[in-house]
C-alpha atoms as a PDB file:
ATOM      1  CA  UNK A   1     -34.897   4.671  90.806  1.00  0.00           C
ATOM      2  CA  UNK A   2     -34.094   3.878  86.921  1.00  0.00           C
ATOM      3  CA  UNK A   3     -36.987   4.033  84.889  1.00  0.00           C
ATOM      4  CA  UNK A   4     -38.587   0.130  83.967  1.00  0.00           C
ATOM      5  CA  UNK A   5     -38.135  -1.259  80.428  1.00  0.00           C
ATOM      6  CA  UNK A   6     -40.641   0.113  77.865  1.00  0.00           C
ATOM      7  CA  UNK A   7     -42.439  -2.799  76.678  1.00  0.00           C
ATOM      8  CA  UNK A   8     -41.067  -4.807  73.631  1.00  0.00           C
ATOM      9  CA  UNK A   9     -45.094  -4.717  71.885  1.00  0.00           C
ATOM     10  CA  UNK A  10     -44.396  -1.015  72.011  1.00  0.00           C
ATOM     11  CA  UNK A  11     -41.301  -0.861  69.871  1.00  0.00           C
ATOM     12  CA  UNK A  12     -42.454  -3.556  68.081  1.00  0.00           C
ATOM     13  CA  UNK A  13     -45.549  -1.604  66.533  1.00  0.00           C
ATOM     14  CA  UNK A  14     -43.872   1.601  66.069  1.00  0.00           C
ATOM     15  CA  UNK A  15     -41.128  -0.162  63.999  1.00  0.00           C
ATOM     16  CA  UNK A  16     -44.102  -1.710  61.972  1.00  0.00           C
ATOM     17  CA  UNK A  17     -45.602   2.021  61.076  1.00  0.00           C
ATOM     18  CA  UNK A  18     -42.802   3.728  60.340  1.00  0.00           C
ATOM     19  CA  UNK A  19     -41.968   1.052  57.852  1.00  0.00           C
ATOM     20  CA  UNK A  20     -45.407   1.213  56.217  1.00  0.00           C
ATOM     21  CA  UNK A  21     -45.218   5.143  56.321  1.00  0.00           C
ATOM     22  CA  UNK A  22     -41.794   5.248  54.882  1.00  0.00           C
ATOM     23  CA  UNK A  23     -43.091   2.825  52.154  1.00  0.00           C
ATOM     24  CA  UNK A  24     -45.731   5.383  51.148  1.00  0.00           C
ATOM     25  CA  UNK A  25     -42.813   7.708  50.933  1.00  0.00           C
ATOM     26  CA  UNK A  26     -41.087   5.808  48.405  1.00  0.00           C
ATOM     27  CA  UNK A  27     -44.308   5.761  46.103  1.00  0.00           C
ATOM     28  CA  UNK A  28     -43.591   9.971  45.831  1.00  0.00           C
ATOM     29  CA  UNK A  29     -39.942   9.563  45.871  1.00  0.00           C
ATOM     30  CA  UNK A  30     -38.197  11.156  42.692  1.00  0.00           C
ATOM     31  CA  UNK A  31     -41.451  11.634  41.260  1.00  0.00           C
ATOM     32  CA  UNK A  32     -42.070  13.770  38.251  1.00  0.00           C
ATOM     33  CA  UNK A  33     -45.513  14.780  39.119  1.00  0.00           C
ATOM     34  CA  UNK A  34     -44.357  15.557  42.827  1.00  0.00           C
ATOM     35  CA  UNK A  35     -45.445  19.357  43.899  1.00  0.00           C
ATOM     36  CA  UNK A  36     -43.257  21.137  46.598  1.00  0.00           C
ATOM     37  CA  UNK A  37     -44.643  23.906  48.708  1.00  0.00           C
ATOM     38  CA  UNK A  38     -43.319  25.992  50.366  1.00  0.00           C
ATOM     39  CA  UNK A  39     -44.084  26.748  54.198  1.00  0.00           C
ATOM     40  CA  UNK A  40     -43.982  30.229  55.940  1.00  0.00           C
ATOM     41  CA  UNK A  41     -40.425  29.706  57.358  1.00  0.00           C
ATOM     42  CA  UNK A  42     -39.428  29.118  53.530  1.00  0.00           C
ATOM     43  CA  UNK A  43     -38.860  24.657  54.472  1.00  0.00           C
ATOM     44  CA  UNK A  44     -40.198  23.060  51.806  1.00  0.00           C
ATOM     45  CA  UNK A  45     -43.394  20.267  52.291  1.00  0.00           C
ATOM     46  CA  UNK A  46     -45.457  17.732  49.854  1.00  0.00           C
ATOM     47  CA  UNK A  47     -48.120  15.407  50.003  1.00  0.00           C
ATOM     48  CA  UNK A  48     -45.404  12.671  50.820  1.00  0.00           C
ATOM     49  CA  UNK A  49     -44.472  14.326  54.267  1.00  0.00           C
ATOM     50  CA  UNK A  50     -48.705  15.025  54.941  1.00  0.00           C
ATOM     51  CA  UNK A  51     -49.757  11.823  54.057  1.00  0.00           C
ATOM     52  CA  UNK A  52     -46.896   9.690  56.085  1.00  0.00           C
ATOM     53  CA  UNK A  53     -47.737  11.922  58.901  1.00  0.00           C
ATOM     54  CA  UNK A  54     -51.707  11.028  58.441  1.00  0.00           C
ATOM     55  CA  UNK A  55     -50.852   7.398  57.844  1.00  0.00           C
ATOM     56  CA  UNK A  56     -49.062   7.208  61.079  1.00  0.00           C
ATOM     57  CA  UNK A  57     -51.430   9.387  63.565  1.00  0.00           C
ATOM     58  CA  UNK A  58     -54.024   7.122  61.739  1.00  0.00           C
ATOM     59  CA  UNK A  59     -52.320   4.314  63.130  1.00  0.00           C
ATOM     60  CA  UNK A  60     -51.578   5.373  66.564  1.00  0.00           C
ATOM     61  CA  UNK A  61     -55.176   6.232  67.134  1.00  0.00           C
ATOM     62  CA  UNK A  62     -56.308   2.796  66.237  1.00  0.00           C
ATOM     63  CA  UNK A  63     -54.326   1.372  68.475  1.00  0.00           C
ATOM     64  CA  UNK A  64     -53.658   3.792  71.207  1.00  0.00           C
ATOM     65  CA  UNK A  65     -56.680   6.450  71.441  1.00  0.00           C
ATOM     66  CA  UNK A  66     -55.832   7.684  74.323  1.00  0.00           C
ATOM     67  CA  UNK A  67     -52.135   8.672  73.343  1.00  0.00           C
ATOM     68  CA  UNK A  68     -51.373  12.661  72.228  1.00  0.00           C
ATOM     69  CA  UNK A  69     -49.461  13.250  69.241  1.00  0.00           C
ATOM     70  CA  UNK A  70     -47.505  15.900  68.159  1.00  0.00           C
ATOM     71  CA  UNK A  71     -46.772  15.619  64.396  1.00  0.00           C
ATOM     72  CA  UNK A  72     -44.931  18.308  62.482  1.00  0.00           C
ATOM     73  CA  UNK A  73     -47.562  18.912  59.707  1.00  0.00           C
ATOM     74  CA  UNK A  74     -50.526  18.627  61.665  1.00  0.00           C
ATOM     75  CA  UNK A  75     -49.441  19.869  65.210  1.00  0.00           C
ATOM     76  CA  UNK A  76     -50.659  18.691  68.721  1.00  0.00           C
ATOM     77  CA  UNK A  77     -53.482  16.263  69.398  1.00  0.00           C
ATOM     78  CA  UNK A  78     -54.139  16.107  73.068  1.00  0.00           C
ATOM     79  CA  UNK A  79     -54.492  12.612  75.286  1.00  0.00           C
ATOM     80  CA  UNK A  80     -55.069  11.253  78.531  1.00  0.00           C
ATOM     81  CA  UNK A  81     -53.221   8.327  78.914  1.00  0.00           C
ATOM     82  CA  UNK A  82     -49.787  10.216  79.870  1.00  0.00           C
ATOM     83  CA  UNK A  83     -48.143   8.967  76.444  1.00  0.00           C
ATOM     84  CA  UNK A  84     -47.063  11.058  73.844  1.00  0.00           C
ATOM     85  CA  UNK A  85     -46.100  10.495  70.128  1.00  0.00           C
ATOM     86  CA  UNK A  86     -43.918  12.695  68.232  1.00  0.00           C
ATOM     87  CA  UNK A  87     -43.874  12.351  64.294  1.00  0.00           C
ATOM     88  CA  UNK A  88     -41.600  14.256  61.634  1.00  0.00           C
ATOM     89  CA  UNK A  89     -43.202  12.414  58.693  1.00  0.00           C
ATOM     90  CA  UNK A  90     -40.084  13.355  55.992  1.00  0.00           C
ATOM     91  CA  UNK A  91     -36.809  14.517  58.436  1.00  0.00           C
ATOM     92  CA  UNK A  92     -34.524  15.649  54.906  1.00  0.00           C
ATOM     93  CA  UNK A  93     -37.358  17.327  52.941  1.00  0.00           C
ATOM     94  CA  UNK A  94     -35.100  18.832  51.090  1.00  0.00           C
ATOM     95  CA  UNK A  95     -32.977  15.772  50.106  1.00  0.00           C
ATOM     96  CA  UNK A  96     -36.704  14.001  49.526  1.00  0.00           C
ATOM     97  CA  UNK A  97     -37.604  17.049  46.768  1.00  0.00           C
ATOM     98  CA  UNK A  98     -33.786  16.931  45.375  1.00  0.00           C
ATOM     99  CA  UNK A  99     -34.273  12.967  44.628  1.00  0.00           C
ATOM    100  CA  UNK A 100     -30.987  12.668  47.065  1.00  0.00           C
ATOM    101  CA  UNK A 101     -32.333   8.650  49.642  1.00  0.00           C
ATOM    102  CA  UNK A 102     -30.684   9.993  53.023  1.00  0.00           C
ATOM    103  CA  UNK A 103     -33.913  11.226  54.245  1.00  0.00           C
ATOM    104  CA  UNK A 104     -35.775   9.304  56.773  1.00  0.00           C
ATOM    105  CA  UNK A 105     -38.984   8.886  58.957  1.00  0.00           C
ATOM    106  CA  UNK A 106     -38.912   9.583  62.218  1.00  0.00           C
ATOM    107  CA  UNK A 107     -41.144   8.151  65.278  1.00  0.00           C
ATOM    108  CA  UNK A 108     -40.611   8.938  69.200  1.00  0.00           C
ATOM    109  CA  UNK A 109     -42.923   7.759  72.144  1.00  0.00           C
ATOM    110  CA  UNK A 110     -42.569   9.137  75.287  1.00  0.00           C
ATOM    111  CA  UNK A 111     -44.384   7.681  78.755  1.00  0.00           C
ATOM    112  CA  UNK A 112     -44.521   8.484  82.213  1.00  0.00           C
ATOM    113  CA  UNK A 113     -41.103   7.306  82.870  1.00  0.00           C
ATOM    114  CA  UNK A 114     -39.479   9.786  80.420  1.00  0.00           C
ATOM    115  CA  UNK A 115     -37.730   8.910  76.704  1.00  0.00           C
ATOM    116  CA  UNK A 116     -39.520   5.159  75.545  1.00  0.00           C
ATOM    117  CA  UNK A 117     -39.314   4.409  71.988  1.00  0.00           C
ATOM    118  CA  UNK A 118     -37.168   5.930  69.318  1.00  0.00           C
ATOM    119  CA  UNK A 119     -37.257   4.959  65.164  1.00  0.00           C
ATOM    120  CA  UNK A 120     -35.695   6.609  61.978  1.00  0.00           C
ATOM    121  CA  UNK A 121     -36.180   4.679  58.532  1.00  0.00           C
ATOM    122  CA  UNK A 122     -34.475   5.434  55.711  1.00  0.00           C
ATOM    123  CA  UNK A 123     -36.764   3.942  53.518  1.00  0.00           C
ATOM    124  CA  UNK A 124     -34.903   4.499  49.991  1.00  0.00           C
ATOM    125  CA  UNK A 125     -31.558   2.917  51.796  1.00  0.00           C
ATOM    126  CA  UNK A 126     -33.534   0.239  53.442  1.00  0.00           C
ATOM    127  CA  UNK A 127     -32.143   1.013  56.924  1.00  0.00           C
ATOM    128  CA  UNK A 128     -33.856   1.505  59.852  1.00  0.00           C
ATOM    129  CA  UNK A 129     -32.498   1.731  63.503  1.00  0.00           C
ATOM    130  CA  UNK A 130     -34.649   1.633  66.439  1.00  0.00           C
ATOM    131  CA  UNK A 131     -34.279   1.229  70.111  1.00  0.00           C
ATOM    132  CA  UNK A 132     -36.713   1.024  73.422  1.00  0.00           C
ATOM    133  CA  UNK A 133     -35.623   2.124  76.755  1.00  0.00           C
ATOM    134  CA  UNK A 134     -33.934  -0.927  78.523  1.00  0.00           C
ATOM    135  CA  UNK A 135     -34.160  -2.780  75.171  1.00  0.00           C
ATOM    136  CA  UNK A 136     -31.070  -1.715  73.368  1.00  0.00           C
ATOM    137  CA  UNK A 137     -30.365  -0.600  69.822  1.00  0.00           C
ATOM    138  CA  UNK A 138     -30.645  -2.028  66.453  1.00  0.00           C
ATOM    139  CA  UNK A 139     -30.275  -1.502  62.870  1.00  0.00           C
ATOM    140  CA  UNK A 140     -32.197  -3.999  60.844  1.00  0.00           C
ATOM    141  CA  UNK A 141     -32.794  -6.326  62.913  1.00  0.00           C
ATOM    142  CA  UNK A 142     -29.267  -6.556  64.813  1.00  0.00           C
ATOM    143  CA  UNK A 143     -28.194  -5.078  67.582  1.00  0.00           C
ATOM    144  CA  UNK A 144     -25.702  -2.185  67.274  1.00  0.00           C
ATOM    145  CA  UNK A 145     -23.679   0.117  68.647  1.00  0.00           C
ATOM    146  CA  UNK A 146     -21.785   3.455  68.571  1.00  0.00           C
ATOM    147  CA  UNK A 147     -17.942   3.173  67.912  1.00  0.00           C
ATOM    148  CA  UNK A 148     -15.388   2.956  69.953  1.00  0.00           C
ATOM    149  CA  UNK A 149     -13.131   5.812  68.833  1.00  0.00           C
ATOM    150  CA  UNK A 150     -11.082   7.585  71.642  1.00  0.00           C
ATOM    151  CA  UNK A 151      -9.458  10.473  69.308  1.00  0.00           C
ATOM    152  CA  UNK A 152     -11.063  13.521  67.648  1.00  0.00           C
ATOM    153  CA  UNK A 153      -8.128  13.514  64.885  1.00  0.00           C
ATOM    154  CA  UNK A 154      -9.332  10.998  62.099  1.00  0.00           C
ATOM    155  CA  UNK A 155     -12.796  10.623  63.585  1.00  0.00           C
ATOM    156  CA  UNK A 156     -15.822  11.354  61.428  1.00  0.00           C
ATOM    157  CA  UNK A 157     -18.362  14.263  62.360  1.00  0.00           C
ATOM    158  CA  UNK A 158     -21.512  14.666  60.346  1.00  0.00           C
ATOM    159  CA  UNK A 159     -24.235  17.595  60.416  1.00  0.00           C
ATOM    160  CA  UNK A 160     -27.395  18.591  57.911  1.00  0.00           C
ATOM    161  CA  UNK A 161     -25.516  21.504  56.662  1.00  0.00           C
ATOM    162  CA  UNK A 162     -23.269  24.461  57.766  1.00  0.00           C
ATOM    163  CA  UNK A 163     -25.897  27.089  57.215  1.00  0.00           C
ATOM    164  CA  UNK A 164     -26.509  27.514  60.711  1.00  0.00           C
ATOM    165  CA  UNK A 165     -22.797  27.509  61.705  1.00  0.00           C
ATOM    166  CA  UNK A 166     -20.971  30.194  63.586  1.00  0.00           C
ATOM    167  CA  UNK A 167     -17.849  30.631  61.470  1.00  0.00           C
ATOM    168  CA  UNK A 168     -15.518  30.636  64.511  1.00  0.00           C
ATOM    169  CA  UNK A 169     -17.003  27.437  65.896  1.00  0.00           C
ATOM    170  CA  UNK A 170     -16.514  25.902  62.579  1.00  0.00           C
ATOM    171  CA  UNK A 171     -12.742  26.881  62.019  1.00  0.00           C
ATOM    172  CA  UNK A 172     -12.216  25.423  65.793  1.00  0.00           C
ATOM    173  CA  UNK A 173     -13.900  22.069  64.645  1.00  0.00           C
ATOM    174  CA  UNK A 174     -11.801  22.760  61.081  1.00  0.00           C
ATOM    175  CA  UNK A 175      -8.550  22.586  63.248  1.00  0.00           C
ATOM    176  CA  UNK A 176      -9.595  19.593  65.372  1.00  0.00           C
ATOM    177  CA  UNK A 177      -8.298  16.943  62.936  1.00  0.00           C
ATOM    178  CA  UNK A 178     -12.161  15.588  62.406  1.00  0.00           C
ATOM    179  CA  UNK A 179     -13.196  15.068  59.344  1.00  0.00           C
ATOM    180  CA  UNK A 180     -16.453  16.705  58.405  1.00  0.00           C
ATOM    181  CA  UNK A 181     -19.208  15.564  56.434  1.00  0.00           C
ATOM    182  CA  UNK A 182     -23.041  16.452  55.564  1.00  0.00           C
ATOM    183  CA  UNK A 183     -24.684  13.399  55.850  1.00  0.00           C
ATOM    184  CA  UNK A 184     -27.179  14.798  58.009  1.00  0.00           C
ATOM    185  CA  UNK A 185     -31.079  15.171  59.494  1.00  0.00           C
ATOM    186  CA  UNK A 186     -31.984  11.862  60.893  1.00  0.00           C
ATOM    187  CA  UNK A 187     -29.575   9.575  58.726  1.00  0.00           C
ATOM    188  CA  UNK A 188     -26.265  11.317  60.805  1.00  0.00           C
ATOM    189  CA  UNK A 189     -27.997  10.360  64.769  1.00  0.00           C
ATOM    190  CA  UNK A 190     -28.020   6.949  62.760  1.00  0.00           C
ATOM    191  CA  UNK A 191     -24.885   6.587  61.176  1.00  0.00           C
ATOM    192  CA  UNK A 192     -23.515   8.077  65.144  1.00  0.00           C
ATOM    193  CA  UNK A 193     -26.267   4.844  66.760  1.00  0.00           C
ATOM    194  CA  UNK A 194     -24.473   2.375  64.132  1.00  0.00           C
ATOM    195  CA  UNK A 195     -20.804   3.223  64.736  1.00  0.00           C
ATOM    196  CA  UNK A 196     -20.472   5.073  61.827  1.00  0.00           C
ATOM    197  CA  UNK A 197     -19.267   8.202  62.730  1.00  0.00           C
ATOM    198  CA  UNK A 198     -18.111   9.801  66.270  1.00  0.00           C
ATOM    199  CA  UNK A 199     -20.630  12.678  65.958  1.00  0.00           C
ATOM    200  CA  UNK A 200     -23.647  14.628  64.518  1.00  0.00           C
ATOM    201  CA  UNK A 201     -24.084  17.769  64.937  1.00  0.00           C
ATOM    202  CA  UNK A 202     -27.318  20.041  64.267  1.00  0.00           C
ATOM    203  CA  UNK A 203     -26.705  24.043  65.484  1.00  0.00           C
ATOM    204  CA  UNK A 204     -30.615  24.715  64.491  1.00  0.00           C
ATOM    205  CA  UNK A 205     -33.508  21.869  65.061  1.00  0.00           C
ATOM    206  CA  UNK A 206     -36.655  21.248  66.324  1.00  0.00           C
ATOM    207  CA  UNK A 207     -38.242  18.789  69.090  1.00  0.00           C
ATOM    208  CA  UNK A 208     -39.484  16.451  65.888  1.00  0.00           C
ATOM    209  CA  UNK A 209     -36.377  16.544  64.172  1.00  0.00           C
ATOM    210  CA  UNK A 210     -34.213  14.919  67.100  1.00  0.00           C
ATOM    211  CA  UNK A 211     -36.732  13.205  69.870  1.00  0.00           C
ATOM    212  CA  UNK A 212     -36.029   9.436  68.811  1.00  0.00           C
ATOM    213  CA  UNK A 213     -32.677  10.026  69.623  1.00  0.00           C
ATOM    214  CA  UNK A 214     -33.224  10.363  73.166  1.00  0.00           C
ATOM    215  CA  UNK A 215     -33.832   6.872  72.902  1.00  0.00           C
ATOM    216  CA  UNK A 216     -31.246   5.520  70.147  1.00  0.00           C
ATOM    217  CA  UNK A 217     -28.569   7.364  71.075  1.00  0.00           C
ATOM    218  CA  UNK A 218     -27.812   6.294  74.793  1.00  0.00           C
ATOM    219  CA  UNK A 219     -29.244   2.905  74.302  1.00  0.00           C
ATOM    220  CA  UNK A 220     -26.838   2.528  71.576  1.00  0.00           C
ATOM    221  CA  UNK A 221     -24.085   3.668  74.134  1.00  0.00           C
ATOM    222  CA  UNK A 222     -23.571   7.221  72.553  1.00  0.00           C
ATOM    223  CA  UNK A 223     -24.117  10.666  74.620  1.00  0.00           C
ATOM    224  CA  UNK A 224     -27.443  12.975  73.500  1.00  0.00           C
ATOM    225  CA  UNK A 225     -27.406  16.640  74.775  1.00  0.00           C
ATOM    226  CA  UNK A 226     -27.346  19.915  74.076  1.00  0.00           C
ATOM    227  CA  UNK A 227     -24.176  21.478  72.411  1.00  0.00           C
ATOM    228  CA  UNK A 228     -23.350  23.224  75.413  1.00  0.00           C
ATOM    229  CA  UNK A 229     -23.253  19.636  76.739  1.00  0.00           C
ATOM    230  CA  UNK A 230     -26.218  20.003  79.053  1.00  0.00           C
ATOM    231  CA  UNK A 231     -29.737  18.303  78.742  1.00  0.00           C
ATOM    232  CA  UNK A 232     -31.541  21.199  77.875  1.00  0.00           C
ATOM    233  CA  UNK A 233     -32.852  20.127  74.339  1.00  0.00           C
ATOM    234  CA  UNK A 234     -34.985  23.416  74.374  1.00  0.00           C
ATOM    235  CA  UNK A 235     -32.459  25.156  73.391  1.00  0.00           C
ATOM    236  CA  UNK A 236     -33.045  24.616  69.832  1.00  0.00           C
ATOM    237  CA  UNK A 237     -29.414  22.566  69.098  1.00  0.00           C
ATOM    238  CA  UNK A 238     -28.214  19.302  69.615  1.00  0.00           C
ATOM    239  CA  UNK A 239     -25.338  16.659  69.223  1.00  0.00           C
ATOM    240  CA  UNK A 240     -25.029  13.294  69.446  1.00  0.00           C
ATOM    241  CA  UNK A 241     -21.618  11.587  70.125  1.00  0.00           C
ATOM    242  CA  UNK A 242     -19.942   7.896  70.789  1.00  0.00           C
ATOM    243  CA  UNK A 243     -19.641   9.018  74.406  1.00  0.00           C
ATOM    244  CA  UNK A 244     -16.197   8.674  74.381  1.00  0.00           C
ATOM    245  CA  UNK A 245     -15.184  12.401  72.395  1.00  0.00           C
ATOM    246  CA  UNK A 246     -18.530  14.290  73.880  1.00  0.00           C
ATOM    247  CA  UNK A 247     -17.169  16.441  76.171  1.00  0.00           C
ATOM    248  CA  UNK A 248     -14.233  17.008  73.902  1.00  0.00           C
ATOM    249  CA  UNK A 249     -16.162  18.034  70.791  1.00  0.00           C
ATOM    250  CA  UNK A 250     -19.296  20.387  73.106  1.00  0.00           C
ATOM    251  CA  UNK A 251     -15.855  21.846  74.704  1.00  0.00           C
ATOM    252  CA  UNK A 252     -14.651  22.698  71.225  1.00  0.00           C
ATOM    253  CA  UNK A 253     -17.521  23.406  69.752  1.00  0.00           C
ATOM    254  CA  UNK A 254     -18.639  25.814  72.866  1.00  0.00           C
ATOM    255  CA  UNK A 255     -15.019  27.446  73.477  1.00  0.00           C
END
């Protein structure tokens, strides 16, 4: 049995937050009094990325006490209601601290039924896509979609960088005919939700840098998995496609 609609109020009020978080953002954005520290994996974090996160868990718990959140700064509040929020405050820290506007907010809400709500903002562009199971997908206000693109040759494939790459995998994608890009983090699953590009592709993430895009991604038509193609998002990779090339690309990309 297919899981119900989420419902609309839902997607409507974490639309609202993420705006108002990413607008804090903007007040630290390219800042010359901005301080960047660094965390024990070496990632860089400010008091931009801590206070959008409080901002938004502040929210949530207004509204929905009952709800858990897991938040990438502040870790894992539990609940009781059978909801969960998941928060990456600043997705493109690095971008954020180099003054470059493709970073983003991003907001997922998961229920009993699985994937519900799904947002990333990018507050300096003034884009934001979001989408609700059974709802559809939209950018701005409009509904949207992933392209229609049937070849890899000419297609456009985005990732956050090609630090994590295994060289052979990236001379197979080099040879592909797919043009390559690094407009990455959370602005790439949205340029893939918007029919911008055919695919993005992140070799190293974790659960708060992709989880709206279990909701974005196939309610904008597009495939979500692993890159071995399977659903197993534990792994620790992902890639997000127009449907149409996905097996194509995780076949190339896993040969």
């Amino acid at each position: 049995m297919d899981a119900p609609p989420v419902d609309p109020e839902l997607l409507a009020f974490a639309t609202e937050i993420v705006r108002r978080a990413g607008e804090f953002t903007l007040t630290h954005f390219r800042s010359a009094e901005l301080h960047i520290e660094r965390k024990d994996d070496g990632s860089p974090v400010t008091v931009a990325d801590q206070g959008a996160e409080r901002l938004l868990r502040a929210d949530i718990a207004a509204r929905f006490p009952d709800d858990a959140i897991l938040g990438e700064e502040h870790g894992e509040d539990g609940g009781t209601s059978g909801r969960r929020w998941v928060i990456d405050p600043i997705d493109g820290t690095e971008a954020f601290t180099h003054g470059v506007g493709l970073y983003s907010n991003l907001l997922y809400l998961e229920d009993e039924h699985g994937p519900a709500v799904g947002v990333i903002n990018v507050p300096a562009l003034g884009e934001i896509v979001y989408a609700g199971r059974g709802l559809g997908c939209f950018l701005n206000g409009l509904a949207c979609s992933v392209s229609d693109t049937p070849a890899m040759r000419g297609s456009l494939l985005t990732t956050s960088s090609f630090e994590h790459w295994d060289p052979a995998m990236l001379g197979r994608l080099h040879g592909s005919g797919m043009r390559m890009k690094t407009w990455g983090d959370g602005f790439g699953y949205m340029l893939v939700a918007s029919g911008r590009a055919e695919a993005m592709v992140d070799p190293a993430v974790k659960e708060w840098d992709i989880a709206p895009c279990r909701v974005i991604i196939p309610e904008a038509g597009g495939r979500f998995t692993a890159l071995d193609g399977t659903e197993d998002l534990s792994r620790g990779d992902a890639i997000a496609t127009n449907g149409r090339l996905h097996d194509e690309i995780t076949a190339l990309l896993g040969a």
